[in-house]
PDB file of N, CA and C in Angstrom:
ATOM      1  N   UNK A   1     130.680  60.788 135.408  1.00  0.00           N
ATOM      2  CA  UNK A   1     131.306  59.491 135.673  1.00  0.00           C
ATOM      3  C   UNK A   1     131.300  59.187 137.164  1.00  0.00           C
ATOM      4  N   UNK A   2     131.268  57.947 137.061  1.00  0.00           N
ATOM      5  CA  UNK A   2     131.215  57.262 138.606  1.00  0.00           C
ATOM      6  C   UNK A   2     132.436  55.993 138.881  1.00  0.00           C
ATOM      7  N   UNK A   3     132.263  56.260 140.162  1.00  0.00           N
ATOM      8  CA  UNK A   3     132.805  54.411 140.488  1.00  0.00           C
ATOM      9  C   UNK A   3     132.190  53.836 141.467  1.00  0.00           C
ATOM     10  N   UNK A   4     131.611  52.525 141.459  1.00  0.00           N
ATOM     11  CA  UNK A   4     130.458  52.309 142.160  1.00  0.00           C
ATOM     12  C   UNK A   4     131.365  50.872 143.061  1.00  0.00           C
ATOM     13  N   UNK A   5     131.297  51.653 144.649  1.00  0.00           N
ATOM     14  CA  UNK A   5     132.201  50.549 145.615  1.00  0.00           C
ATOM     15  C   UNK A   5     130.622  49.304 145.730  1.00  0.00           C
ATOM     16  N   UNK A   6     131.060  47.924 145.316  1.00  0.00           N
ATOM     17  CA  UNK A   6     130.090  47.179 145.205  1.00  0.00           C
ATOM     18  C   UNK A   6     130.106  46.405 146.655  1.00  0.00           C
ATOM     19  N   UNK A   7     131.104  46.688 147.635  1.00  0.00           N
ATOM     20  CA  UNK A   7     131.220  46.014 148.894  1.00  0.00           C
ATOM     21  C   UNK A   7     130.103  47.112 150.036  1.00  0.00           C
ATOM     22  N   UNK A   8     130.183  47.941 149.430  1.00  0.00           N
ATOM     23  CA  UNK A   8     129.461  49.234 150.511  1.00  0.00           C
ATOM     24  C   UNK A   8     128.283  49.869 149.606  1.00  0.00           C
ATOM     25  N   UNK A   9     128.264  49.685 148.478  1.00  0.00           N
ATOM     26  CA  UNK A   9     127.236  50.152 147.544  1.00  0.00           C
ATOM     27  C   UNK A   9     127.199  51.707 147.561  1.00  0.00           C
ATOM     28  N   UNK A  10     128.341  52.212 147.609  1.00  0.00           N
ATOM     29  CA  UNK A  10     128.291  53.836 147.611  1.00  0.00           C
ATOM     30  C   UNK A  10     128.811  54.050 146.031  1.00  0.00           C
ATOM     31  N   UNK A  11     128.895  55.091 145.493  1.00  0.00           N
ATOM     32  CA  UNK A  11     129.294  55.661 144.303  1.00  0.00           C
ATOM     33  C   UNK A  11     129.680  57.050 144.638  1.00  0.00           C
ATOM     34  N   UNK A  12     131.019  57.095 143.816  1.00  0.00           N
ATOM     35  CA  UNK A  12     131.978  58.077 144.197  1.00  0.00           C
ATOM     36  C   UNK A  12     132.328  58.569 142.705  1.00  0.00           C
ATOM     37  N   UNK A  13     132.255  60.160 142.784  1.00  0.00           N
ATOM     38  CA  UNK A  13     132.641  60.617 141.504  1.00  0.00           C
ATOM     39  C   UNK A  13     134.316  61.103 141.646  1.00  0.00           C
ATOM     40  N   UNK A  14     135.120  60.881 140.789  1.00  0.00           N
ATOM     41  CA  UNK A  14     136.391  61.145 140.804  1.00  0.00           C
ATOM     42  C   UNK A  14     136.885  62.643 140.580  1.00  0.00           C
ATOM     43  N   UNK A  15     138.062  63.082 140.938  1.00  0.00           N
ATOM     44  CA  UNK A  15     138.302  63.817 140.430  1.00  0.00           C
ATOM     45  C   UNK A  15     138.522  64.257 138.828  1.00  0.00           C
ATOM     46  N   UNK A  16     138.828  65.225 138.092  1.00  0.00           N
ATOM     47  CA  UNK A  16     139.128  65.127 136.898  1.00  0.00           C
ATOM     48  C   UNK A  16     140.647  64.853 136.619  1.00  0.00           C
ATOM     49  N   UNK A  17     141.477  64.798 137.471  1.00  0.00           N
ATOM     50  CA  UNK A  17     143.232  64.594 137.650  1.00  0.00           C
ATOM     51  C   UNK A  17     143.206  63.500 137.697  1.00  0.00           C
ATOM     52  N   UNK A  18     142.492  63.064 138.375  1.00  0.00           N
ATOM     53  CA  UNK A  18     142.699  61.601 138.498  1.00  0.00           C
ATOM     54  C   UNK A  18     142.286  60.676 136.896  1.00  0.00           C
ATOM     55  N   UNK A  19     140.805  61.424 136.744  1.00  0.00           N
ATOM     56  CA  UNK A  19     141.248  60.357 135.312  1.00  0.00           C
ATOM     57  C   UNK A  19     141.865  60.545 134.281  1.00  0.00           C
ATOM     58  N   UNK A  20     142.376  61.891 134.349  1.00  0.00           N
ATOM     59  CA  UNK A  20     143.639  62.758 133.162  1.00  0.00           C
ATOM     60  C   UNK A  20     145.009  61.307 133.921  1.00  0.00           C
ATOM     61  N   UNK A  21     145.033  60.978 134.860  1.00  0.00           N
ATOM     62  CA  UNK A  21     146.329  60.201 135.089  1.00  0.00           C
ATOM     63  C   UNK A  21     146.180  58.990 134.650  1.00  0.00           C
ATOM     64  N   UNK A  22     144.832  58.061 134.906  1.00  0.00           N
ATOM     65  CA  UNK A  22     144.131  56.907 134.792  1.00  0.00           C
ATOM     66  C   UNK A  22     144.357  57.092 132.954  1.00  0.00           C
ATOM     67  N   UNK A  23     144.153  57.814 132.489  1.00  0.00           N
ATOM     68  CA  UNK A  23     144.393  57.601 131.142  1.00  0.00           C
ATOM     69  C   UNK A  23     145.732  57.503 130.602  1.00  0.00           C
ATOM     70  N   UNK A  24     146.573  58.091 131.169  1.00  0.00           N
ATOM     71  CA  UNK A  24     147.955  58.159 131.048  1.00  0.00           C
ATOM     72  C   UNK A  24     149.002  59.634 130.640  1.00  0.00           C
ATOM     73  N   UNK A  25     147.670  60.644 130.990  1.00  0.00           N
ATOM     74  CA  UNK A  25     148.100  62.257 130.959  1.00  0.00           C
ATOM     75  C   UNK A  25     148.829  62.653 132.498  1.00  0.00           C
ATOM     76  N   UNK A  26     149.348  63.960 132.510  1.00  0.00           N
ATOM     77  CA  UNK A  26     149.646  64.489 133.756  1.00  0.00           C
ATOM     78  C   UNK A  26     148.528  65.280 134.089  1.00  0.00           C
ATOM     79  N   UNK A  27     148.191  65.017 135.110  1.00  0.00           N
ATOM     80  CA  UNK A  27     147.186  65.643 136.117  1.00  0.00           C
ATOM     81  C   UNK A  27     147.164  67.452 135.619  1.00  0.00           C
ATOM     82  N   UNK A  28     145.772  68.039 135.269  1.00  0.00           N
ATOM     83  CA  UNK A  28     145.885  68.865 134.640  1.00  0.00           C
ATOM     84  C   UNK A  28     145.910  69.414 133.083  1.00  0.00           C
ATOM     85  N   UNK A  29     146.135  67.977 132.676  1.00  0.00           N
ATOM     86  CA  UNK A  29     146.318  67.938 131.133  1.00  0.00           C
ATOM     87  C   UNK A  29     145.057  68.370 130.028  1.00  0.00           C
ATOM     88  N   UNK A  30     143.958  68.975 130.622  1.00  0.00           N
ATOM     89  CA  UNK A  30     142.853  69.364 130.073  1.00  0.00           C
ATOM     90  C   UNK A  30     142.800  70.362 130.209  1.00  0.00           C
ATOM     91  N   UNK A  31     143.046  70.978 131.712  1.00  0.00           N
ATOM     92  CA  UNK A  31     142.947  72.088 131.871  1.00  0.00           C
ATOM     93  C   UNK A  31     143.021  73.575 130.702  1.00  0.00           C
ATOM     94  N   UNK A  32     141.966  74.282 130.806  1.00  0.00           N
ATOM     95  CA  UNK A  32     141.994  75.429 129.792  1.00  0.00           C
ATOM     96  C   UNK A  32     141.958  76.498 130.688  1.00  0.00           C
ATOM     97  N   UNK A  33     142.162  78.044 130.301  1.00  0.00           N
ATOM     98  CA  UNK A  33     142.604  78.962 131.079  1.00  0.00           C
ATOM     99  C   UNK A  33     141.477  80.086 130.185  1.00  0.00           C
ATOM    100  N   UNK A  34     139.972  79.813 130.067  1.00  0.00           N
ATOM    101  CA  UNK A  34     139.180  80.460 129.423  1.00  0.00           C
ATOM    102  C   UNK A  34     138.010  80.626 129.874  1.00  0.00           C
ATOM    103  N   UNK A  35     137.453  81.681 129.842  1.00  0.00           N
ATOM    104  CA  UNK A  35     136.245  82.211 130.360  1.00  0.00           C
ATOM    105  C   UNK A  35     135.085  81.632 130.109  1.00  0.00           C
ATOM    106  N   UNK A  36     135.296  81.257 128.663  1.00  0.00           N
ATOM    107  CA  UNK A  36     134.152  80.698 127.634  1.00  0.00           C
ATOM    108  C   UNK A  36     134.128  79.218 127.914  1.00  0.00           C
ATOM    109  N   UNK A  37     134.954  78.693 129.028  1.00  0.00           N
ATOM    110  CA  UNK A  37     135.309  77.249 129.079  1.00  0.00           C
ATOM    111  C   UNK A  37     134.437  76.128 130.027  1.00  0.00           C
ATOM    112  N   UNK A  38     133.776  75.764 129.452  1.00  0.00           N
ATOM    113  CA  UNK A  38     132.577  74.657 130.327  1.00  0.00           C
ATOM    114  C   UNK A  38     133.722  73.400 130.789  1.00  0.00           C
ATOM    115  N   UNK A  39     133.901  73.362 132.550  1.00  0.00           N
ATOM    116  CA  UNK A  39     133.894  72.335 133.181  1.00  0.00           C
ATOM    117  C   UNK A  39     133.804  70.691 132.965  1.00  0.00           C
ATOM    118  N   UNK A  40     132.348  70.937 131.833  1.00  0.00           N
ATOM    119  CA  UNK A  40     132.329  68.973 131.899  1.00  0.00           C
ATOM    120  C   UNK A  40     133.026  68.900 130.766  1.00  0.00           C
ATOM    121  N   UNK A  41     133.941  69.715 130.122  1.00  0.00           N
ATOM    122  CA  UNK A  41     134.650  69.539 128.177  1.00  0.00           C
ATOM    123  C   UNK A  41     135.451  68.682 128.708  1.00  0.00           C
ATOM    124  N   UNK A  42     135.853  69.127 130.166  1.00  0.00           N
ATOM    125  CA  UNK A  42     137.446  68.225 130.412  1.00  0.00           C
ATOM    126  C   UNK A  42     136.647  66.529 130.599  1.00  0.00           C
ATOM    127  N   UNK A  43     135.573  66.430 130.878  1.00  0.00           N
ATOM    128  CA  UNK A  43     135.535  64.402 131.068  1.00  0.00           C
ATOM    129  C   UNK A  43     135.409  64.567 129.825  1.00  0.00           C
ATOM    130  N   UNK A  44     134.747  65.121 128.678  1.00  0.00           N
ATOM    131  CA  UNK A  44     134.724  64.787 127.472  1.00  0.00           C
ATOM    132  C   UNK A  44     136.238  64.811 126.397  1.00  0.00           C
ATOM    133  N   UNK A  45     136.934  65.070 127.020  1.00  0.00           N
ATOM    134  CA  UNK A  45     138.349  65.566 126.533  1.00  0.00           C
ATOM    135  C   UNK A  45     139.023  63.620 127.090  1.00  0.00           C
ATOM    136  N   UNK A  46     138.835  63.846 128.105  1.00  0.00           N
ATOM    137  CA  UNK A  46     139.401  62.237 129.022  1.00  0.00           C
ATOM    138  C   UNK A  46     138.746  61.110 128.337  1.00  0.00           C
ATOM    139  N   UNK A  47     137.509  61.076 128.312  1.00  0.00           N
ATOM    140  CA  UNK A  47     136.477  59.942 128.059  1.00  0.00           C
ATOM    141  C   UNK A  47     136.917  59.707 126.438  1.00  0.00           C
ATOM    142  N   UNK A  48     137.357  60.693 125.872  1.00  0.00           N
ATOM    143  CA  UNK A  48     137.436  60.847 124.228  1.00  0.00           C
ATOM    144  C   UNK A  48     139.038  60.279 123.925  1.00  0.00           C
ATOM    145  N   UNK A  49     139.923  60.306 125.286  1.00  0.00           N
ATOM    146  CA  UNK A  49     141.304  60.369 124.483  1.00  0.00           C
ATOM    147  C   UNK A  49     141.682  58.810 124.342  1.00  0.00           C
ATOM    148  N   UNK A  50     142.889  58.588 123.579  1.00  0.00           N
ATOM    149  CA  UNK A  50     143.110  57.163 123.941  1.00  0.00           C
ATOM    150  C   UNK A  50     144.365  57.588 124.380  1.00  0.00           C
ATOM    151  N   UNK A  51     144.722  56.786 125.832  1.00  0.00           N
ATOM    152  CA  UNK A  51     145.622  56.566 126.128  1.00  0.00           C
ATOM    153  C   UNK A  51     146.884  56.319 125.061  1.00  0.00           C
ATOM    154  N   UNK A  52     147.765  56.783 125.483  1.00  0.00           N
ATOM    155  CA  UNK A  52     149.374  56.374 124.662  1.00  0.00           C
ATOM    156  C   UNK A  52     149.616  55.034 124.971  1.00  0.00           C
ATOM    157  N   UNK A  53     149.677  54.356 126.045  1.00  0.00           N
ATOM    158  CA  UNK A  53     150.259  53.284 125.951  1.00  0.00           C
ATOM    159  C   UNK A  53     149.158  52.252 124.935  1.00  0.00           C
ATOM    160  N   UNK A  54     147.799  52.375 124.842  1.00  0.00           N
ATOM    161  CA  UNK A  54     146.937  51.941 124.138  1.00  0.00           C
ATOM    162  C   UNK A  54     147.535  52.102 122.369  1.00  0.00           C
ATOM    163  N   UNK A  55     147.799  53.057 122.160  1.00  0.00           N
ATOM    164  CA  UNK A  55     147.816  53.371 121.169  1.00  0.00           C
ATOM    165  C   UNK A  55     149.552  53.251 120.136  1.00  0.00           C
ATOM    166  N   UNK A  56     150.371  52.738 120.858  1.00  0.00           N
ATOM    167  CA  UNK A  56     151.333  52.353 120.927  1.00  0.00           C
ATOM    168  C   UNK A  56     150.719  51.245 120.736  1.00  0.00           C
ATOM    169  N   UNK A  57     150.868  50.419 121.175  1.00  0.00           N
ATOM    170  CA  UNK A  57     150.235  48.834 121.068  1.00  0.00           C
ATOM    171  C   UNK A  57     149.809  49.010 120.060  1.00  0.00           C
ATOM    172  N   UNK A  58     148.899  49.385 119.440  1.00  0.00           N
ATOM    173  CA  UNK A  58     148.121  49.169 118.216  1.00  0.00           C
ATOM    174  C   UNK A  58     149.119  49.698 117.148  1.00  0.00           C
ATOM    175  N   UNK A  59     149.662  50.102 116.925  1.00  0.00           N
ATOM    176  CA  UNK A  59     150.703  50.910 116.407  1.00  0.00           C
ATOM    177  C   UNK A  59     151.838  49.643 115.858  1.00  0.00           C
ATOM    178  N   UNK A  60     152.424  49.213 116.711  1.00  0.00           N
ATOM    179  CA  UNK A  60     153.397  47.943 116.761  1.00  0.00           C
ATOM    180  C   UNK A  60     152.791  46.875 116.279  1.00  0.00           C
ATOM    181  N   UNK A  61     151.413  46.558 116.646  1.00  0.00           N
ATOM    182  CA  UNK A  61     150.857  45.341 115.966  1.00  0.00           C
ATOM    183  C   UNK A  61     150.685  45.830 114.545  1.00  0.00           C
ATOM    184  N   UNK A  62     150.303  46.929 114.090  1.00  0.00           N
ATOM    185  CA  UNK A  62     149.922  47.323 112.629  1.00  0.00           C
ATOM    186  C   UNK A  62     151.703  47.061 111.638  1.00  0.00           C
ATOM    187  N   UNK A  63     152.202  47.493 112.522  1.00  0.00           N
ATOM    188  CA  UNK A  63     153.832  47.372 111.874  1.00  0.00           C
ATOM    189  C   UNK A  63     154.545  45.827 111.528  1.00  0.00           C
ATOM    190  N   UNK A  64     154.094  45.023 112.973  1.00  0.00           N
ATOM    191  CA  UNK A  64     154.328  44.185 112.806  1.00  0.00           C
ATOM    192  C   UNK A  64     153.124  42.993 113.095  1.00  0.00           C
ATOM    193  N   UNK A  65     152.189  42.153 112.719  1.00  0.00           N
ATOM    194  CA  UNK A  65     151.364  41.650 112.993  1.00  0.00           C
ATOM    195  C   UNK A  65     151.357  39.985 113.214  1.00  0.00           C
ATOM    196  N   UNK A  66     150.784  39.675 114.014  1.00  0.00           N
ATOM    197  CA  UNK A  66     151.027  38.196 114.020  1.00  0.00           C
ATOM    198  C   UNK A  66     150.231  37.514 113.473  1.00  0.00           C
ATOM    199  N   UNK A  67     150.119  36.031 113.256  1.00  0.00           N
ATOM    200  CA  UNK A  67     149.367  35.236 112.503  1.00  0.00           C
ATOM    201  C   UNK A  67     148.760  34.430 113.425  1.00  0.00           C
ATOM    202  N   UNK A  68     147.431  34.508 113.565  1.00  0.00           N
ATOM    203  CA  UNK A  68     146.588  33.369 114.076  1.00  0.00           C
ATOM    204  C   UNK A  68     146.227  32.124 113.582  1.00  0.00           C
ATOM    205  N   UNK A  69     146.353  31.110 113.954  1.00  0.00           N
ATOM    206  CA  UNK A  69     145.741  29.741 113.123  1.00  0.00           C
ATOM    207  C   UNK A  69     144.745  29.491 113.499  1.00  0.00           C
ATOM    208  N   UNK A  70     144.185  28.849 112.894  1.00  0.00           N
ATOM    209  CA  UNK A  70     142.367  28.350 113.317  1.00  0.00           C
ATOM    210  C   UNK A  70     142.262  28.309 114.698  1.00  0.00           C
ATOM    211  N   UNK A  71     141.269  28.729 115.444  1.00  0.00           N
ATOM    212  CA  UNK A  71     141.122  28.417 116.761  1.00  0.00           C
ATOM    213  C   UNK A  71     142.634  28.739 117.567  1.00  0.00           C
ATOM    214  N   UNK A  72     143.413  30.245 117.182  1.00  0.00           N
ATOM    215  CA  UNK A  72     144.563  30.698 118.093  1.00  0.00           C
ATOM    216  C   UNK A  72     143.935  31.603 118.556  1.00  0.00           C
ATOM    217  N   UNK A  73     144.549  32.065 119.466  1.00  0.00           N
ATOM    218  CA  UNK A  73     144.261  32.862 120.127  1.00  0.00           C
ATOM    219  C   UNK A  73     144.444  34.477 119.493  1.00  0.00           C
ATOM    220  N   UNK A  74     143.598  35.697 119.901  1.00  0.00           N
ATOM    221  CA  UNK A  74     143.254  36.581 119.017  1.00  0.00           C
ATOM    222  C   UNK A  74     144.907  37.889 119.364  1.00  0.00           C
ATOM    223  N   UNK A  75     145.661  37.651 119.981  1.00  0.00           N
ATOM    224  CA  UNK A  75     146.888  38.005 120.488  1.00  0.00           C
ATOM    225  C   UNK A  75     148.303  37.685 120.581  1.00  0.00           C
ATOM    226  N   UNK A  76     148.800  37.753 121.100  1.00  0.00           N
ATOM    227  CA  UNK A  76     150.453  37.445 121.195  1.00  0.00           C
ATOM    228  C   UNK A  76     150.385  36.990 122.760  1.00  0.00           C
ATOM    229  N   UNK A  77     150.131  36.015 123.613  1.00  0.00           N
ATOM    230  CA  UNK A  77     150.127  35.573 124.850  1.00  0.00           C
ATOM    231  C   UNK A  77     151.493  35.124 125.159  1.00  0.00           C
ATOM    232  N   UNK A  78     152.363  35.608 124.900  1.00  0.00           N
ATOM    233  CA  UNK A  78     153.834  35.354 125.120  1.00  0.00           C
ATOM    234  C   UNK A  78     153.931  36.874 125.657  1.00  0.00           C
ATOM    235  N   UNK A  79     153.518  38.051 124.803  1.00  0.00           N
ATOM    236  CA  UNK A  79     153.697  39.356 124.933  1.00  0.00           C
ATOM    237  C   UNK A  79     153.394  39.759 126.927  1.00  0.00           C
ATOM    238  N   UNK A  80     152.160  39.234 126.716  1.00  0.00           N
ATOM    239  CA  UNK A  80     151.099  39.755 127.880  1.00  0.00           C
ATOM    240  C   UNK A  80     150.563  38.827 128.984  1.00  0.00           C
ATOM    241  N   UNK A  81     151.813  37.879 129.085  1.00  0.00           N
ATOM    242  CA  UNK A  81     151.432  36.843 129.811  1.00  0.00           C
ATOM    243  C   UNK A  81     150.500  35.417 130.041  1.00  0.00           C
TER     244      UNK A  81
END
């Protein structure tokens, strides 16, 4: 993974804490304590998870769902501004 600064055109690879946080884990939250343990599992562990607050959301809409009318909008825009 990258992040590509489009003002300077450099690309910068992140730490793995950082996107364990960016997802909404504590820094470390992949981490394994094993011999047998390959390095890139943890972006595949990150890249794979869904965030909680994501998944919450979806969660609440399944419980409670709103009704769109023809041509409404695909959300709750009261919710999310």
């Amino acid at each position: 993974p990258a992040i590509w600064f489009r003002d300077t055109d450099e690309f910068v690879t992140p730490v793995i804490e950082l996107a364990e946080r960016v997802q909404g884990f504590p820094p470390g939250w992949t981490s394994v304590e094993s011999e047998d343990f390959k390095e890139n599992a943890r972006w595949l562990y990150v890249g794979n998870a869904v965030p909680v607050a994501v998944a919450e959301w979806v969660g609440k809409r399944l419980l409670a769902p709103v009704t769109v009318a023809d041509g409404g909008v695909p959300f709750d825009t009261a919710e999310h501004g």
